[in-house]
N, C-alpha and C. Protein backbone atom coordinates (compact mmCIF):
# COMPACT_ATOMS: atom_id res chain seq x y z
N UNK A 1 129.79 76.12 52.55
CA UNK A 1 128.40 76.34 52.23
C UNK A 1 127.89 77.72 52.64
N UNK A 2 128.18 78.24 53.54
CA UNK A 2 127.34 79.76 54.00
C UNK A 2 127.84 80.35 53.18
N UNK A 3 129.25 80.71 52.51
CA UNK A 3 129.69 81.56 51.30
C UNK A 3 128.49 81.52 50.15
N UNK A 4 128.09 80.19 49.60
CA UNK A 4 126.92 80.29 48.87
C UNK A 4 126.06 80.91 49.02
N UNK A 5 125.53 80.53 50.19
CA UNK A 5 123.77 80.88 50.90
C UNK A 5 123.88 82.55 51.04
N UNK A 6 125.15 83.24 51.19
CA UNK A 6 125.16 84.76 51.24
C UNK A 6 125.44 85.31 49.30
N UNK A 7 125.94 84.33 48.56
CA UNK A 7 126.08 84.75 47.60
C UNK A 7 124.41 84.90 46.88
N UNK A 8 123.88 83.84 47.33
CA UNK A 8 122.24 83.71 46.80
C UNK A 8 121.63 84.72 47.49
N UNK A 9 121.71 85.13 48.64
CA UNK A 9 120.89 86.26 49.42
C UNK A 9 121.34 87.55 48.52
N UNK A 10 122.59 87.56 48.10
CA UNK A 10 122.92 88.94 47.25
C UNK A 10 122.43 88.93 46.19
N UNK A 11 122.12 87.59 45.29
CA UNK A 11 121.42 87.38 44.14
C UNK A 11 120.51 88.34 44.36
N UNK A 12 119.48 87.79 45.28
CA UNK A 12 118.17 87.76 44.98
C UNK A 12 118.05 89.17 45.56
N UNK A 13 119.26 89.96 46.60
CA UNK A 13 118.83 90.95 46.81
C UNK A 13 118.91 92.01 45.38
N UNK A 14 119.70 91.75 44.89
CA UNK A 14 119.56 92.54 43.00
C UNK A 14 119.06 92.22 42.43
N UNK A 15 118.35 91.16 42.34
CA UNK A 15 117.12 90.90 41.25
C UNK A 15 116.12 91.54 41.84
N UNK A 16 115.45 91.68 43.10
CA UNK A 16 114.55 92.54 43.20
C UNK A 16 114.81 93.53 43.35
N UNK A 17 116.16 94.32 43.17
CA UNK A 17 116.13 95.73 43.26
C UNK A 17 115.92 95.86 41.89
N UNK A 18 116.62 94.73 40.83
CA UNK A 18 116.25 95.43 39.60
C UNK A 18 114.65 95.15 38.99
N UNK A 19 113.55 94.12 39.82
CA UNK A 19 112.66 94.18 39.49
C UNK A 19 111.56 95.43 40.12
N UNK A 20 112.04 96.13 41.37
CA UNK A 20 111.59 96.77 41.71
C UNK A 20 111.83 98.01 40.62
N UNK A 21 113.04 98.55 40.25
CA UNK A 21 113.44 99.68 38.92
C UNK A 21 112.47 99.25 37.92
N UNK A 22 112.25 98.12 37.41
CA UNK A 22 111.69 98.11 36.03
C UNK A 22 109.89 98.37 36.56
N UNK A 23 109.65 97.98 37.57
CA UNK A 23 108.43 98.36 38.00
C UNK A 23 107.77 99.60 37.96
N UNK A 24 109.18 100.22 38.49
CA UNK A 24 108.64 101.95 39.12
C UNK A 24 108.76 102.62 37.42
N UNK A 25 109.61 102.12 36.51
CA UNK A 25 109.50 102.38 35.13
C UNK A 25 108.29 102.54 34.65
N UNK A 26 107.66 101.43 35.16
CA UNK A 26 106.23 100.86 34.21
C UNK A 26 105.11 101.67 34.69
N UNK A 27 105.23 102.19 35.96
CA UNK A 27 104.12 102.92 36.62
C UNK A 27 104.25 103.94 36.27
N UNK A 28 105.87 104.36 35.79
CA UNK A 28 105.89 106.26 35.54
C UNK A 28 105.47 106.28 34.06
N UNK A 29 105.80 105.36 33.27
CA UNK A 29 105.06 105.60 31.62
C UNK A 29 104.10 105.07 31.98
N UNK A 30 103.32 104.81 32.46
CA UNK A 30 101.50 105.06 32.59
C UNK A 30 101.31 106.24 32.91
N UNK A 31 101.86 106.88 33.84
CA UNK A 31 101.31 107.86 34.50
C UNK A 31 101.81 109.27 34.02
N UNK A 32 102.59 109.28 33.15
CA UNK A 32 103.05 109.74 32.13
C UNK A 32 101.79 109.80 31.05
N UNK A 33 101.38 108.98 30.35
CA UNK A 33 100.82 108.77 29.46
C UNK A 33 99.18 109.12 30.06
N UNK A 34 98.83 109.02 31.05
CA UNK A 34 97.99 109.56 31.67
C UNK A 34 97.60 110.98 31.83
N UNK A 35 99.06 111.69 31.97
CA UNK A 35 99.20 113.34 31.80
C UNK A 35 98.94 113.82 30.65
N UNK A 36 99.44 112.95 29.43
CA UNK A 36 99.36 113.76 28.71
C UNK A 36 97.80 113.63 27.78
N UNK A 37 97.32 112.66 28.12
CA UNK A 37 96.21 112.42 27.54
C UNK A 37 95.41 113.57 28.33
N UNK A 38 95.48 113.84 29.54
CA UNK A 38 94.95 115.09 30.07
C UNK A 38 94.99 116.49 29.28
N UNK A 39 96.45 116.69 29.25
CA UNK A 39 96.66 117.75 28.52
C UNK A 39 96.46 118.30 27.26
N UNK A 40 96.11 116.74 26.45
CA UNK A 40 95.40 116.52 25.35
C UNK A 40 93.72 117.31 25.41
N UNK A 41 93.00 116.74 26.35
CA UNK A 41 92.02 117.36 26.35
C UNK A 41 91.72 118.61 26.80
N UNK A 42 92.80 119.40 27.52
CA UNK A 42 92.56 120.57 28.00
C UNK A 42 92.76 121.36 27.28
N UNK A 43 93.82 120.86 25.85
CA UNK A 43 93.94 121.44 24.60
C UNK A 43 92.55 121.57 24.12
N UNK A 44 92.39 120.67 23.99
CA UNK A 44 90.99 120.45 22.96
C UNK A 44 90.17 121.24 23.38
N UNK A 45 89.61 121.39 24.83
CA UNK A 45 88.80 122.13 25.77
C UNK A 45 89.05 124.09 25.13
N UNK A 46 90.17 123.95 25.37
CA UNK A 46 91.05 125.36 25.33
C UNK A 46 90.54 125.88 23.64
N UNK A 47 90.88 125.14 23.19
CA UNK A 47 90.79 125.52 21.52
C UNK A 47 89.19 125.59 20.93
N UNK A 48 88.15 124.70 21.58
CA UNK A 48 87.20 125.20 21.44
C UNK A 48 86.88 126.82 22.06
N UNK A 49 87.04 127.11 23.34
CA UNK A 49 86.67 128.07 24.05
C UNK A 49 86.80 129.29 23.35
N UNK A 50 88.37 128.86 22.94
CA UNK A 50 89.13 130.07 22.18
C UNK A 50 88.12 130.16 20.38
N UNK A 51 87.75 129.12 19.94
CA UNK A 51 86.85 129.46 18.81
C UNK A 51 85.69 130.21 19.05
N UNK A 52 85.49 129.67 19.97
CA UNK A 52 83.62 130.49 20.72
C UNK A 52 83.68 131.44 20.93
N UNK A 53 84.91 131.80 21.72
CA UNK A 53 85.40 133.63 21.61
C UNK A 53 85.64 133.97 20.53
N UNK A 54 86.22 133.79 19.95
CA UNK A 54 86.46 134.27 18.49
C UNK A 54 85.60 134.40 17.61
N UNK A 55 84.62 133.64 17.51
CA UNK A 55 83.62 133.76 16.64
C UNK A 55 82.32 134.77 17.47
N UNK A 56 82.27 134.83 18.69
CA UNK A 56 81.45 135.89 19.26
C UNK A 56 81.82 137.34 20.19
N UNK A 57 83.06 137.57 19.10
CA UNK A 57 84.13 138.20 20.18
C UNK A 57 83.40 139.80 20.20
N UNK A 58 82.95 140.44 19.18
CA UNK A 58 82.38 141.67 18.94
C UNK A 58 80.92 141.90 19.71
N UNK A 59 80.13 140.70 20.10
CA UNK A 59 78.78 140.19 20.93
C UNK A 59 78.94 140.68 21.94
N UNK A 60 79.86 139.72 22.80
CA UNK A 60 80.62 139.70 24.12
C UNK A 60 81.09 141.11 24.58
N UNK A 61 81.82 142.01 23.61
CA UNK A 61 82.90 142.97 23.97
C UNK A 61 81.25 143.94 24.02
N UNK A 62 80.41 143.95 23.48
CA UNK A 62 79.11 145.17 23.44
C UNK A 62 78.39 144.95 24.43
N UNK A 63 78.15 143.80 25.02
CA UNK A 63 77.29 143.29 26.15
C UNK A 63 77.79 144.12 26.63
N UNK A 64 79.36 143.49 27.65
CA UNK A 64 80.09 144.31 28.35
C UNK A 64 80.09 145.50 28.83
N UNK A 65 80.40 146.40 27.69
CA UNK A 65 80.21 147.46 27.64
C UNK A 65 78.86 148.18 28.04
N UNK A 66 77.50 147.74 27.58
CA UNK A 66 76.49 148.28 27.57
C UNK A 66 76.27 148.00 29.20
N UNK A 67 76.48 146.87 29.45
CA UNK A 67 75.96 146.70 31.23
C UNK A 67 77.03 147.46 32.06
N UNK A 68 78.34 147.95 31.99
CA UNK A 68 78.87 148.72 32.73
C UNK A 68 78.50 150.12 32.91
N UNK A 69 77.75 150.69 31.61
CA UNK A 69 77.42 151.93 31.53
C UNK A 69 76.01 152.14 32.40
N UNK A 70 75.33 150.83 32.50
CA UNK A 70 74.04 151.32 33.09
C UNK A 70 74.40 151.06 34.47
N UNK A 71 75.33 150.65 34.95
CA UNK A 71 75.31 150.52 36.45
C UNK A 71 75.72 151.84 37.01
């Protein structure tokens, strides 16, 4: 009988190692998927900014200019 009772302790010690793996799986594609939804918006963020410059890029560059000269 103790041959069993150590064969079941080894069971169960690999089933939770492999439930612990599929776990740490499940947390890294969230957190994964979390990043990139970030990076998603920093795109988005980015690509507006970059239109706003672009469309007021000649505004911006004269301001500039005009307030460095009077200082």
């Amino acid at each position: 009988m103790p041959a069993l009772e150590l064969a079941e302790v080894i069971l169960a010690v690999i089933i939770g190692t492999l439930a612990a793996i599929v776990y740490s799986l499940r947390v890294l594609i969230l957190l994964e998927r979390r990043v990139a939804s970030m990076e998603m918006n920093i795109q988005r963020v980015t690509s507006k900014i970059l239109a706003h410059e672009m469309g007021s890029g000649k505004k911006s560059s004269s301001k500039k200019k005009s307030s460095r000269r009077k200082r």
